[in-house]
N, C-alpha and C. Protein backbone atom coordinates (compact mmCIF):
# COMPACT_ATOMS: atom_id res chain seq x y z
N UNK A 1 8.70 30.64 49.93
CA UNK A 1 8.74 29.91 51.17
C UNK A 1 7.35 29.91 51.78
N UNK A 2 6.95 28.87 52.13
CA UNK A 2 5.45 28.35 52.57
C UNK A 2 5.60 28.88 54.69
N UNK A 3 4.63 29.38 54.54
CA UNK A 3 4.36 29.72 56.31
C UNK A 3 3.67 28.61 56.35
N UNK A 4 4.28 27.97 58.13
CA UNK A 4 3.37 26.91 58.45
C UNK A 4 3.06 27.17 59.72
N UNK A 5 1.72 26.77 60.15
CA UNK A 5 0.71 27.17 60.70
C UNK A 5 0.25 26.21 61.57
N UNK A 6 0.20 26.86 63.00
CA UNK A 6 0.20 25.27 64.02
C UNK A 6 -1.43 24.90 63.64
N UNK A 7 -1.83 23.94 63.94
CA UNK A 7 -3.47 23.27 64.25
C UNK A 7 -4.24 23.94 65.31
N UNK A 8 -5.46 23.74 64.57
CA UNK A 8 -6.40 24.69 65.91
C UNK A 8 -7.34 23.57 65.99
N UNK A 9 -7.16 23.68 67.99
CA UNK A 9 -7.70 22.56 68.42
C UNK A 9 -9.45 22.65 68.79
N UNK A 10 -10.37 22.05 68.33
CA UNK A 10 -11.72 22.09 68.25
C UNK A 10 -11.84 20.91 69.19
N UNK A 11 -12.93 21.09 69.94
CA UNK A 11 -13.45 19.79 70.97
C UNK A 11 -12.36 18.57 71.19
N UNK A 12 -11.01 19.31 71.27
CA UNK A 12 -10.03 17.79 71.54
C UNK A 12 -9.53 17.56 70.01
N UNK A 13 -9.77 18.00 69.54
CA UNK A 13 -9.49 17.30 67.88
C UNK A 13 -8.75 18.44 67.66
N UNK A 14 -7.48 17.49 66.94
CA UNK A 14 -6.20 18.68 66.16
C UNK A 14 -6.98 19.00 64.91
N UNK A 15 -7.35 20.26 64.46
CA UNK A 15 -7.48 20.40 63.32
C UNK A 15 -6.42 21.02 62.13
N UNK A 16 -5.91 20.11 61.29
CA UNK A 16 -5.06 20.21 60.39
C UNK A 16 -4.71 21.30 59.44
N UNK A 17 -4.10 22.44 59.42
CA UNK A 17 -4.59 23.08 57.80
C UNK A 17 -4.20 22.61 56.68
N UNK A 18 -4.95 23.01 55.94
CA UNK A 18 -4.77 22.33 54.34
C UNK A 18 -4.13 23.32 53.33
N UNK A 19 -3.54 22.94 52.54
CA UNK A 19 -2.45 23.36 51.85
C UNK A 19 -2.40 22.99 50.40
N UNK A 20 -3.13 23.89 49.68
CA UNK A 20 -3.35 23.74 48.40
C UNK A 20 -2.13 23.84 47.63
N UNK A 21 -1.47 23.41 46.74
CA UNK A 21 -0.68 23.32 45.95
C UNK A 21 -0.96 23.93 44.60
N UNK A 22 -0.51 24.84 44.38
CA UNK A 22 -0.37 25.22 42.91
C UNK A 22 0.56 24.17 41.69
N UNK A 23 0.13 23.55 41.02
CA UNK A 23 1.13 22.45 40.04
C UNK A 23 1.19 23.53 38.98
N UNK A 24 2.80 24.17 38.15
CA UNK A 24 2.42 24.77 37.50
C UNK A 24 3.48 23.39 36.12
N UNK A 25 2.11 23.81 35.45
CA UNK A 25 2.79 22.60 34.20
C UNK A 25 4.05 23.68 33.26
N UNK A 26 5.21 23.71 33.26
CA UNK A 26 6.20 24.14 32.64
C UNK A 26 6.29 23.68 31.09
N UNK A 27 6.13 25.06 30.26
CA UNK A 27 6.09 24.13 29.17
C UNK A 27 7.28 23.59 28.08
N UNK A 28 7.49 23.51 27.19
CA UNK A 28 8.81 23.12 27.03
C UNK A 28 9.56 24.32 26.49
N UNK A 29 11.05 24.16 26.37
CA UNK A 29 12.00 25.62 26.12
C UNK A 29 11.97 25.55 24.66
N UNK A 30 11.98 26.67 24.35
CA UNK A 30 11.58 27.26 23.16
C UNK A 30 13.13 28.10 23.03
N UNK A 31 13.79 27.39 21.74
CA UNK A 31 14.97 28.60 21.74
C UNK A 31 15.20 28.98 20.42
N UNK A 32 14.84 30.32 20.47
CA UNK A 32 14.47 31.09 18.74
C UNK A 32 16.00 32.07 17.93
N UNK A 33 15.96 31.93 16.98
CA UNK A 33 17.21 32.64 16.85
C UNK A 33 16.47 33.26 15.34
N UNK A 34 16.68 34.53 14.87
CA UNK A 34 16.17 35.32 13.78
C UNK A 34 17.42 35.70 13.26
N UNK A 35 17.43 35.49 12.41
CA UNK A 35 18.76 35.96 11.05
C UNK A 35 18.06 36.93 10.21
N UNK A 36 19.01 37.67 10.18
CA UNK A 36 18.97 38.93 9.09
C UNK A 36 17.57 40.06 9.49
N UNK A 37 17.19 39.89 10.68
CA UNK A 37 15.93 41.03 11.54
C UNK A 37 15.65 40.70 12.53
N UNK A 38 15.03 42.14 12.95
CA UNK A 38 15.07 41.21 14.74
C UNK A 38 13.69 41.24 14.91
N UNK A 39 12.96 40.16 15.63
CA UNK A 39 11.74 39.66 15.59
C UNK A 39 11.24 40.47 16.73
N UNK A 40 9.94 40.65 16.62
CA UNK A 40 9.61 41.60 17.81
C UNK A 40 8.44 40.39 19.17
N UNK A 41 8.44 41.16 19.80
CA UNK A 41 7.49 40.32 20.95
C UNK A 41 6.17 39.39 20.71
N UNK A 42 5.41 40.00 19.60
CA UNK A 42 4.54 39.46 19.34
C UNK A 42 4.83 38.30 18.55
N UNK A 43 6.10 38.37 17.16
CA UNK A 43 5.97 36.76 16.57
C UNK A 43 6.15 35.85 17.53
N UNK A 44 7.17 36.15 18.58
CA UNK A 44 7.89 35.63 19.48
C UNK A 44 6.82 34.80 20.69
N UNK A 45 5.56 35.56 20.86
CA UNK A 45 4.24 35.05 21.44
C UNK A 45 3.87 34.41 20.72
N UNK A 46 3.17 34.51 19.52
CA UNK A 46 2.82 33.42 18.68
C UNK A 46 3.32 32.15 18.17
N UNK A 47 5.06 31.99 18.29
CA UNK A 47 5.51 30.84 17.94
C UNK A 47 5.14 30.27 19.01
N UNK A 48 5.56 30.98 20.14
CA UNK A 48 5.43 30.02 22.08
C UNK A 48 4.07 29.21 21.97
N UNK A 49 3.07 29.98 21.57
CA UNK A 49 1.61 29.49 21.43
C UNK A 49 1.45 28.07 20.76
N UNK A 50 1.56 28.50 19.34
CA UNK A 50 1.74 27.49 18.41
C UNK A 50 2.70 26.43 18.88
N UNK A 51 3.86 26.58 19.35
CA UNK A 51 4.19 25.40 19.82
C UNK A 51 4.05 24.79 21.24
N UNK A 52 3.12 25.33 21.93
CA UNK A 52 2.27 24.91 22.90
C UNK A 52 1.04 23.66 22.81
N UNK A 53 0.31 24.56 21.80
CA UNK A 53 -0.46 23.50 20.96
C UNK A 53 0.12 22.14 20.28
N UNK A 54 1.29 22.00 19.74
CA UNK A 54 1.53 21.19 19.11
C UNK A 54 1.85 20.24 20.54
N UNK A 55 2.75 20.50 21.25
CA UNK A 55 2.81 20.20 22.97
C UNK A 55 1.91 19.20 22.86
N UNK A 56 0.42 19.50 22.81
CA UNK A 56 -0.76 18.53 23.32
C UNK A 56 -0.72 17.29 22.24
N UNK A 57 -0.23 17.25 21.37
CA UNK A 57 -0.37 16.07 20.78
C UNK A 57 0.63 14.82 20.85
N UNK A 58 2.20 15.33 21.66
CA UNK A 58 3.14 15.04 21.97
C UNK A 58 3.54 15.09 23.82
N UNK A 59 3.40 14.66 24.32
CA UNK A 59 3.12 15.12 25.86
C UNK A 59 5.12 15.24 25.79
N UNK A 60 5.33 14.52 25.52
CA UNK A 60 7.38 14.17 25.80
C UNK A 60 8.26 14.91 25.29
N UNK A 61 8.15 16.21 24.60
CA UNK A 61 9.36 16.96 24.01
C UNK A 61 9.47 17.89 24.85
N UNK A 62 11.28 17.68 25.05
CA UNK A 62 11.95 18.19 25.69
C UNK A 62 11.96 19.60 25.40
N UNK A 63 12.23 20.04 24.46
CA UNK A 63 12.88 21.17 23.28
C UNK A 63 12.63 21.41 22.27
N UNK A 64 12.56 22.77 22.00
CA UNK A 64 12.63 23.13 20.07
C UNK A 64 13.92 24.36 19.84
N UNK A 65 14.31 24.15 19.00
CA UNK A 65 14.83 25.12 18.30
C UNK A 65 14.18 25.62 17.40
N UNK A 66 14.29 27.18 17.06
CA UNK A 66 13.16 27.82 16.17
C UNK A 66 14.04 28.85 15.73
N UNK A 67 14.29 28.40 14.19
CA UNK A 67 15.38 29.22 13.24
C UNK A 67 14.27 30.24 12.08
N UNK A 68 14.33 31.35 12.20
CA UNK A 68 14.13 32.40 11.43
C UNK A 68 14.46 33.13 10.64
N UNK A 69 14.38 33.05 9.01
CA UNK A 69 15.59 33.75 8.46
C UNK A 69 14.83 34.56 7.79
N UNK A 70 15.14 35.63 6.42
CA UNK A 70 14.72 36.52 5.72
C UNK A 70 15.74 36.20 4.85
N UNK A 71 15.57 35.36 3.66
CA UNK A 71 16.34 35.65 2.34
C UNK A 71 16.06 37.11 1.54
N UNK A 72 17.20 37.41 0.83
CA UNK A 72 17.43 38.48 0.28
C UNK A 72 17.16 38.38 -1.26
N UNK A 73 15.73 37.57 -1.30
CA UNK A 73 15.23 37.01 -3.10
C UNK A 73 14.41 38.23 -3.52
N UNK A 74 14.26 38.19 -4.71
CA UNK A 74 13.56 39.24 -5.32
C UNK A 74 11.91 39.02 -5.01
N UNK A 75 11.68 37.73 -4.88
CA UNK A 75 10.16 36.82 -4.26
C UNK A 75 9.73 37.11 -3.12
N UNK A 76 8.70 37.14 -3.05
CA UNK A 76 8.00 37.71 -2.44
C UNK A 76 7.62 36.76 -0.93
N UNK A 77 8.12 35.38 -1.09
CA UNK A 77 7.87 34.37 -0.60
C UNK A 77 9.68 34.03 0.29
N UNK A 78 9.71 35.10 1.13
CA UNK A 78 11.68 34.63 1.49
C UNK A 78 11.58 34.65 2.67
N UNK A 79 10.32 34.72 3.65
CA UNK A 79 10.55 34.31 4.96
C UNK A 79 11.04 32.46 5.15
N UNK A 80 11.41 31.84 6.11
CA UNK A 80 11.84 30.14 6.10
C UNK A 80 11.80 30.73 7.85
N UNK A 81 11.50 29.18 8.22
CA UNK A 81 11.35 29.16 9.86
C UNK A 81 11.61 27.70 9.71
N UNK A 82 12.12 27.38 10.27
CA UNK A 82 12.86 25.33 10.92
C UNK A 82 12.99 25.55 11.64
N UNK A 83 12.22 24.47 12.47
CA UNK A 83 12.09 23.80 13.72
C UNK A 83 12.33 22.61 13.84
N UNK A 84 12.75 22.59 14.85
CA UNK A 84 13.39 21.19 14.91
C UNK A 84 13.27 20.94 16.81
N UNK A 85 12.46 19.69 16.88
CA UNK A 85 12.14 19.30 18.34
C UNK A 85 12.63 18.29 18.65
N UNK A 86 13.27 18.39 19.67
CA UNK A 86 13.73 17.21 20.60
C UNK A 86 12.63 16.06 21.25
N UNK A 87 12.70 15.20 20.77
CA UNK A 87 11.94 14.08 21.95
C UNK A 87 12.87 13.04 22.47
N UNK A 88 12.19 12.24 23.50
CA UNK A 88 13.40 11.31 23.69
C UNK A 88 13.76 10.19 23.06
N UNK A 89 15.00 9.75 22.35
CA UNK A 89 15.49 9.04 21.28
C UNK A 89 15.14 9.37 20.12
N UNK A 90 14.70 10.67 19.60
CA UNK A 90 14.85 11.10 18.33
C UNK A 90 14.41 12.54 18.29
N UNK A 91 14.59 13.03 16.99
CA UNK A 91 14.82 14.52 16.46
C UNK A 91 13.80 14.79 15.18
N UNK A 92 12.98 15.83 15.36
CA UNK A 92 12.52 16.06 14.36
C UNK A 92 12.69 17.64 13.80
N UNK A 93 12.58 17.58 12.22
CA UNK A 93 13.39 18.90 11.71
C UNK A 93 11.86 18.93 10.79
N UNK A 94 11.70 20.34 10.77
CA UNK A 94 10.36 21.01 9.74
C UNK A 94 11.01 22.10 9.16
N UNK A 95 10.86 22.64 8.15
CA UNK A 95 11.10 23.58 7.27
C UNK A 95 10.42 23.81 6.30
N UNK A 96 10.28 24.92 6.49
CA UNK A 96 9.09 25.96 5.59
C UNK A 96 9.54 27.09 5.17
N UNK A 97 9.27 27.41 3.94
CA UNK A 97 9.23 28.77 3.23
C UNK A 97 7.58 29.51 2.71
N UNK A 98 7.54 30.72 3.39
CA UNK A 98 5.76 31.42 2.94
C UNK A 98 6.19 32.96 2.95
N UNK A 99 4.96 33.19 2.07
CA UNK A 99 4.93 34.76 2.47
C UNK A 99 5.60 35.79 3.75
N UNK A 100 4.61 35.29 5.01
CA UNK A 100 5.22 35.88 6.22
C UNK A 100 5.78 34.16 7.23
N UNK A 101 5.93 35.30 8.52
CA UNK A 101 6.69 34.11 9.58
C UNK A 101 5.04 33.22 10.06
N UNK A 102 4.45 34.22 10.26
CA UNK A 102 2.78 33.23 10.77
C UNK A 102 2.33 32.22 10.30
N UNK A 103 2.48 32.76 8.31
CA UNK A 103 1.92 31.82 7.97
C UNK A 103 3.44 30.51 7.44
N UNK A 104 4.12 30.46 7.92
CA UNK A 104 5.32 29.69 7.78
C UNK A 104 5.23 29.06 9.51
N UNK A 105 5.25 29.81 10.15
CA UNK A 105 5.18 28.88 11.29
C UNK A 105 4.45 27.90 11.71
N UNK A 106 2.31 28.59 11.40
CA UNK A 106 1.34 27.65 11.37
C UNK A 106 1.73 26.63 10.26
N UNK A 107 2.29 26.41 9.39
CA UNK A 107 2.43 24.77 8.22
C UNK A 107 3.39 24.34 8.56
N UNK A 108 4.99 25.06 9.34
CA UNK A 108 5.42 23.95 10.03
C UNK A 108 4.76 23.25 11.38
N UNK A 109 3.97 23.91 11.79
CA UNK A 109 3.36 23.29 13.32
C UNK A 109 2.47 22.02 12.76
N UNK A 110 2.20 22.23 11.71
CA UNK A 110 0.94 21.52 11.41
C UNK A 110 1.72 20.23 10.68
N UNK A 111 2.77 20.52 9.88
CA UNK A 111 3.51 19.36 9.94
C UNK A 111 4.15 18.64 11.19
N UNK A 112 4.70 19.46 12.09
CA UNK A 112 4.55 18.53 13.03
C UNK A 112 4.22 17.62 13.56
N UNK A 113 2.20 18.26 14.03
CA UNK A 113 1.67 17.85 14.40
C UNK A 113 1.26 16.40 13.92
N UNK A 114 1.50 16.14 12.48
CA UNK A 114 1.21 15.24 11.97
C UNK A 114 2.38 13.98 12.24
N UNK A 115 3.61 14.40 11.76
CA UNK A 115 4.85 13.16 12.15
C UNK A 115 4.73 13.31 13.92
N UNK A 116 4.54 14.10 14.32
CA UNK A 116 3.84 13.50 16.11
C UNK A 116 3.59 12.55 16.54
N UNK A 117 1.91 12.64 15.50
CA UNK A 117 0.69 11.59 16.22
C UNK A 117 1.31 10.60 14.95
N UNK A 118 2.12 10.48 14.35
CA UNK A 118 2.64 9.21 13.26
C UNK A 118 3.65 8.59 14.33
N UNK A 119 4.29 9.17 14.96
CA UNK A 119 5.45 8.41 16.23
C UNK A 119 4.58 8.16 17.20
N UNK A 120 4.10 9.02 18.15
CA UNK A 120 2.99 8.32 18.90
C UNK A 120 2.48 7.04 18.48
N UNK A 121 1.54 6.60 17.65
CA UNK A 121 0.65 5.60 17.18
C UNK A 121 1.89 4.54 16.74
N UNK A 122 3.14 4.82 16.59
CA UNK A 122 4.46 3.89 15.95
C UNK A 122 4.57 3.63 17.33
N UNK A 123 5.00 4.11 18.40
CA UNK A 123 5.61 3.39 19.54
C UNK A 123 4.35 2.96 20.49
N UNK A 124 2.35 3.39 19.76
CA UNK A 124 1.63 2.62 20.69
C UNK A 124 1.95 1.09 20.06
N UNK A 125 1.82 1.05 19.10
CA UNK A 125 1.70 0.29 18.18
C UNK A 125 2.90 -0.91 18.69
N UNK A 126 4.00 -0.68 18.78
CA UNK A 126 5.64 -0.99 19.56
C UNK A 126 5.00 -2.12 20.62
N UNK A 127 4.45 -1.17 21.61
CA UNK A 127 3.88 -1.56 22.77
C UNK A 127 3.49 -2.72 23.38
């Protein structure tokens, strides 16, 4: 709740106070679900990040879902992370399998990023 503050009057003149506004840009909801381990704070910072970044190339998504699993393969390669982001009038789904979740998360972001700026440039293109 904002205190408001009468005017202080100088030579006859109301003087106004000014009232800076904080804009805080909200970024979009991030909703993660980990199968078969429980992810600790830090991947959990790094996906938010990474899909922050991807954010800037897309100004309009609503949402992501961010699925985490651990297959039970003898390979060495059984982390998978899909994502899948909401924009408005369509859905996009990424899926990746790597070594760890980092490096599975950075090549789905980066696919993203790419069918992004491919819809972007499709609906400047629309325009």
């Amino acid at each position: 709740m904002q205190k408001r503050t009468q005017g202080v009057t100088s030579n006859n003149r109301l003087i106004r106070p000014t009232f800076f506004l904080a804009i805080n840009f909200l970024s979009m909801k991030v909703n993660t679900q980990s199968v078969n381990f429980n992810a600790d704070r830090k991947l959990i910072d790094f996906l938010q990040n990474r899909l922050n970044k991807v954010e800037t190339f897309y100004s309009k998504v609503i949402s992501s879902d961010v699925y985490m699993k651990v297959e039970n393969t003898s390979s060495k390669i059984n982390k998978i992370v899909e994502i899948k982001i909401n924009v408005p009038k369509d859905k996009f789904v990424v899926k990746k399998q790597c070594k760890s979740f980092e490096e599975a998360v950075d090549s789905a972001c980066n696919s993203l990023e790419r069918r992004l700026i491919k819809q972007k440039e499709k609906l400047r293109v629309q325009a």
